[in-house]
Protein backbone atom coordinates (compact mmCIF):
# COMPACT_ATOMS: atom_id res chain seq x y z
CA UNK A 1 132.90 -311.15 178.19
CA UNK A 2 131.35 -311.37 181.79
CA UNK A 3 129.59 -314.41 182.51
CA UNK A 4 126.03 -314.58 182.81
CA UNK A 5 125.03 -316.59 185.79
CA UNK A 6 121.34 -315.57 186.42
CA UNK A 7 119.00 -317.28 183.43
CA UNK A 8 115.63 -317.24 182.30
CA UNK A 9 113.73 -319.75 184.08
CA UNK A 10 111.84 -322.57 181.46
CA UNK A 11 108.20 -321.33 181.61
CA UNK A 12 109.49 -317.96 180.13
CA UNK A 13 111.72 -319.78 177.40
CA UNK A 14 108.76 -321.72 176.55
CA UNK A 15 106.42 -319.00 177.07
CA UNK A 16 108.06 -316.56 174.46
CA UNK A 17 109.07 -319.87 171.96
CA UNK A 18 105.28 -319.88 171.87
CA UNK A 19 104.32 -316.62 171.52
CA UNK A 20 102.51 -316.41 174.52
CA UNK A 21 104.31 -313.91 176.31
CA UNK A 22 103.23 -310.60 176.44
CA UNK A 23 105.36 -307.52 174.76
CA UNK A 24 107.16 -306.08 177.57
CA UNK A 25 108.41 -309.61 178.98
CA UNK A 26 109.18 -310.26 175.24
CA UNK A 27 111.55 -307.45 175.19
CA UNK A 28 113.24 -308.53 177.71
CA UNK A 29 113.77 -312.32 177.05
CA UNK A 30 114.55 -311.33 173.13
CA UNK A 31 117.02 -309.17 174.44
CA UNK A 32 118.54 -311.61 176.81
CA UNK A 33 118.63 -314.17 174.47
CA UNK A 34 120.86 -312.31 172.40
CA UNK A 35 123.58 -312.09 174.86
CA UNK A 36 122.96 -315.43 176.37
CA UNK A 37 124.27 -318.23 174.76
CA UNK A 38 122.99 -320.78 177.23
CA UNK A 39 119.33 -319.36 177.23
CA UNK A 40 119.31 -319.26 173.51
CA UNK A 41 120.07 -323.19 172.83
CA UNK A 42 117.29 -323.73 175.58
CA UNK A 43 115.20 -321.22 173.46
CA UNK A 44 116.52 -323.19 170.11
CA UNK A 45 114.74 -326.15 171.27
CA UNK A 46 111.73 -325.21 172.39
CA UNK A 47 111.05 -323.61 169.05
CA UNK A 48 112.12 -327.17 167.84
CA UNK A 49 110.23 -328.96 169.91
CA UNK A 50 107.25 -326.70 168.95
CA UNK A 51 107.61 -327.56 165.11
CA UNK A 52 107.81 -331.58 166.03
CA UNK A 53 104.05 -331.27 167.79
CA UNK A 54 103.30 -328.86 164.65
CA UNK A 55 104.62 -331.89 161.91
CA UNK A 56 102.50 -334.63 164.46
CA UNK A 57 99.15 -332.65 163.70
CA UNK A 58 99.80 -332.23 159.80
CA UNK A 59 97.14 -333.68 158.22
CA UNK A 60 94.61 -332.25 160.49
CA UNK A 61 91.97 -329.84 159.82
CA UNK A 62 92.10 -327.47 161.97
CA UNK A 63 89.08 -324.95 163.10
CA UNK A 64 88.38 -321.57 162.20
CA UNK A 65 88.76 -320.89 165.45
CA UNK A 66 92.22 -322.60 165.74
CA UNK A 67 93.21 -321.04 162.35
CA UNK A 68 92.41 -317.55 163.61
CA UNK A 69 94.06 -317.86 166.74
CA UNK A 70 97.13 -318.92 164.82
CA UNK A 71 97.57 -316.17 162.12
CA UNK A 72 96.29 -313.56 164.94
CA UNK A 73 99.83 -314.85 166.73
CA UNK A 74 101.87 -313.98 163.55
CA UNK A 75 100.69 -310.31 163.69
CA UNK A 76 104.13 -308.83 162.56
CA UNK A 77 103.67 -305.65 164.70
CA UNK A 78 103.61 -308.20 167.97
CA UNK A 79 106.73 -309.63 167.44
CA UNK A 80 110.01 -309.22 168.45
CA UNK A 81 112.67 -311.08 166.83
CA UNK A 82 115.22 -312.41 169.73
CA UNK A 83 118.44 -312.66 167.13
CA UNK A 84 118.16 -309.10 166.20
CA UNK A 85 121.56 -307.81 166.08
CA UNK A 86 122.76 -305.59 168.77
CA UNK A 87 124.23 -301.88 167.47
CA UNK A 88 126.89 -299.82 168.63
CA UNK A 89 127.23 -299.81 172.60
CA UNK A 90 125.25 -301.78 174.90
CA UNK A 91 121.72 -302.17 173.52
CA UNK A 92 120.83 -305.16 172.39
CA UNK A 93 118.92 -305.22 168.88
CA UNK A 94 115.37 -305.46 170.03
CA UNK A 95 116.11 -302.66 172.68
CA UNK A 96 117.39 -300.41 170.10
CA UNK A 97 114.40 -301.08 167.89
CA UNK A 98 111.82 -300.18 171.03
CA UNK A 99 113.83 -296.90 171.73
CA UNK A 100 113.39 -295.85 168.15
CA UNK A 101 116.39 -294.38 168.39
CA UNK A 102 119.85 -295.01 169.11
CA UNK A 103 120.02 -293.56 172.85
CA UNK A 104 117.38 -293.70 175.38
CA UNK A 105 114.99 -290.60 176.16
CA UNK A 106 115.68 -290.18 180.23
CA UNK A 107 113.88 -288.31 182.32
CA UNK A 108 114.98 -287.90 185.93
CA UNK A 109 113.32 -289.59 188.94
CA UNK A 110 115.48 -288.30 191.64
CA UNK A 111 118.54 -288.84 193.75
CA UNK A 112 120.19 -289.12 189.88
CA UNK A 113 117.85 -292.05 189.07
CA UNK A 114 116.60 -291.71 185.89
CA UNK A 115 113.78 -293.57 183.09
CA UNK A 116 113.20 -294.00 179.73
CA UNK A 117 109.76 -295.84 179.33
CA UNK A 118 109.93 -298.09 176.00
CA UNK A 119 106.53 -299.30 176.03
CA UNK A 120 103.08 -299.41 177.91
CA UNK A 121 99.95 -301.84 177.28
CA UNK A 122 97.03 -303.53 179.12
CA UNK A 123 99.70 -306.08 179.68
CA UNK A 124 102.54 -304.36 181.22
CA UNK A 125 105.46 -302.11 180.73
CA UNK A 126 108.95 -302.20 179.73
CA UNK A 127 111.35 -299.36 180.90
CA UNK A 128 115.09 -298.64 180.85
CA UNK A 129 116.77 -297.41 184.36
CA UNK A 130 119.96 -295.31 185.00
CA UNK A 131 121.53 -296.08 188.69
CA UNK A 132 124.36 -293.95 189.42
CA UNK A 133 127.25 -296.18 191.41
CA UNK A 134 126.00 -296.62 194.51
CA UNK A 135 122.11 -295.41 194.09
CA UNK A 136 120.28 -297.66 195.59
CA UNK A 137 116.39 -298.11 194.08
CA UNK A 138 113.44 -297.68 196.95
CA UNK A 139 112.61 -300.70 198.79
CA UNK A 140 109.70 -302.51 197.19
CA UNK A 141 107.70 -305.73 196.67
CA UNK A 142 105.23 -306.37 193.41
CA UNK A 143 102.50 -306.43 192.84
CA UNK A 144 103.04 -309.01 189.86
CA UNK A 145 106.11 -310.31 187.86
CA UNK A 146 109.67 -307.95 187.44
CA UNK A 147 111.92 -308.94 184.94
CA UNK A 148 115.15 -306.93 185.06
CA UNK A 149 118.13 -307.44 182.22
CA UNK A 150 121.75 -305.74 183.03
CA UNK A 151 123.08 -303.75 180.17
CA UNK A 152 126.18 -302.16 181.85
CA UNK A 153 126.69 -302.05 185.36
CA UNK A 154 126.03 -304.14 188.33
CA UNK A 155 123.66 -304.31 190.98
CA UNK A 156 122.87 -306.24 194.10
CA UNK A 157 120.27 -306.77 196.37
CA UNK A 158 118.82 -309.38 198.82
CA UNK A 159 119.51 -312.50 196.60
CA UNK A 160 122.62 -312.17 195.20
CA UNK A 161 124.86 -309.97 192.95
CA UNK A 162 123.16 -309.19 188.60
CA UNK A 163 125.74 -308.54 186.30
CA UNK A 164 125.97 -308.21 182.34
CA UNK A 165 123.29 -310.22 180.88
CA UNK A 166 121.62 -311.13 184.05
CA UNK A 167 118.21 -311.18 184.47
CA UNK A 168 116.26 -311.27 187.85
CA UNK A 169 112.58 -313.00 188.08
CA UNK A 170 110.88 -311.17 191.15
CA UNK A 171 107.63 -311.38 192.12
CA UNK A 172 105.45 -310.79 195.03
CA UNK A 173 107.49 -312.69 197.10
CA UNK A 174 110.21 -310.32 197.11
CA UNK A 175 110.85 -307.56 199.15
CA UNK A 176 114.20 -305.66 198.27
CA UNK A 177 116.37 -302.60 197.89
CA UNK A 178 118.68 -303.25 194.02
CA UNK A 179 121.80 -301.19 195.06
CA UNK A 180 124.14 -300.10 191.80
CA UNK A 181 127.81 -301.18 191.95
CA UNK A 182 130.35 -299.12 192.79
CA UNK A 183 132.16 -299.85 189.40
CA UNK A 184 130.12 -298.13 186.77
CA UNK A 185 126.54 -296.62 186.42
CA UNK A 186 124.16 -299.53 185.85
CA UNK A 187 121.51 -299.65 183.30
CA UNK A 188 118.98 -302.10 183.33
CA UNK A 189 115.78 -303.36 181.17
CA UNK A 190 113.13 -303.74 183.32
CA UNK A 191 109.54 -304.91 182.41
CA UNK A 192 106.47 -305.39 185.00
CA UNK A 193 103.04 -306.61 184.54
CA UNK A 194 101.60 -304.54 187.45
CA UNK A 195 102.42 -301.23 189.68
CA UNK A 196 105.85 -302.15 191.92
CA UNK A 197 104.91 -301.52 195.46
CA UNK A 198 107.28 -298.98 197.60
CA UNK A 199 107.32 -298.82 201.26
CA UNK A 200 108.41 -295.33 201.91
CA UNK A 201 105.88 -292.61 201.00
CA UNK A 202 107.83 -290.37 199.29
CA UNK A 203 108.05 -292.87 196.30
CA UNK A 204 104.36 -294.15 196.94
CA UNK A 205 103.33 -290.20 196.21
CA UNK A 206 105.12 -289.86 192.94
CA UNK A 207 104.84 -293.35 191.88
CA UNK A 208 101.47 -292.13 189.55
CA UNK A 209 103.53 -289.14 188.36
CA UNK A 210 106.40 -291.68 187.45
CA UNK A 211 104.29 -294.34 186.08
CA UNK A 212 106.17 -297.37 187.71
């Protein structure tokens, strides 16, 4: 099994453990999480560490505000499960269960670059991405947070070299070019909480068309 050297950084850990985090970033840590074994001890016990503060305010009434808030977080249509078990091939559980299906729907975005949106809300977007070897993605920056999970594939860019089960955190502060590895196509999870922001026009022109 590769190793997975790129984590989830704590605030997301904690973020999803609480339920917090909204459905496309929740895709991608759930599916992380199942191929990280690192990420999902650190994930363990913040859920833990959530029921200890839980047992401290037994005893407590709480509001009906407070009540609300809490049964409105166990909706069972907003959660995804991060032990979901993966099928056949490379798609983790909770990928397989977005798809609704047990291979993505692509459809091209050019140079061989292709898309299969698994969800869309107020609060972001989570899509899958086919990189031939070599392909590399338009330069961009963000206009928000990127999460991006490796399913197969490599691919590198200005900070360093994503593998299996890597995940990058970009935001704003990034500006770079993801180039696909030369050893397989790579196919990534990717989930974004605003537009990504290209600087040639070409992509800027289709971007609406494409919905990234």
């Amino acid at each position: 099994m590769t190793e997975i050297t790129h984590h989830l950084p704590d605030w997301l850990v904690r973020s999803y453990a609480t339920g917090s985090l909204g459905h496309a970033f929740s895709l991608v840590v759930a599916a992380h999480v199942s191929q990280c074994d690192e990420c999902r001890a650190r994930l363990e016990a913040e859920e833990l560490a959530g029921g200890l503060v839980l047992d401290d305010l037994k005893g407590m009434a709480p509001s009906d505000d407070l009540r609300r808030r809490v049964f409105d977080g166990l909706d069972d249509d907003d959660v995804i499960v991060a032990d979901q078990p993966a099928r056949a091939g490379i798609y983790p559980g909770a990928v397989v269960e977005a798809m609704g299906a047990d291979s993505p729907r692509w459809r091209a975005l050019g140079g061989g670059i292709k898309q299969a949106i698994l969800s869309e809300d107020k609060e972001g977007s989570a899509r899958l991405l086919y990189i031939p070897p070599g392909m590399a993605v338009p330069d961009h920056t963000h206009g928000g947070l990127e999460l991006t999970l490796v399913l197969q594939g490599s691919f590198s860019d200005e900070t360093g070299r994503f593998g299996v089960g890597d995940v990058e955190v970009a935001d704003d502060d990034l500006d770079h070019t993801p180039i696909a590895g030369m050893e397989d196509v790579c196919i990534c999870l990717a989930a974004t909480d605003a537009p990504l922001k290209f600087k040639g026009l070409l992509p800027r022109l289709l971007q609406p068309i494409f919905r990234i």
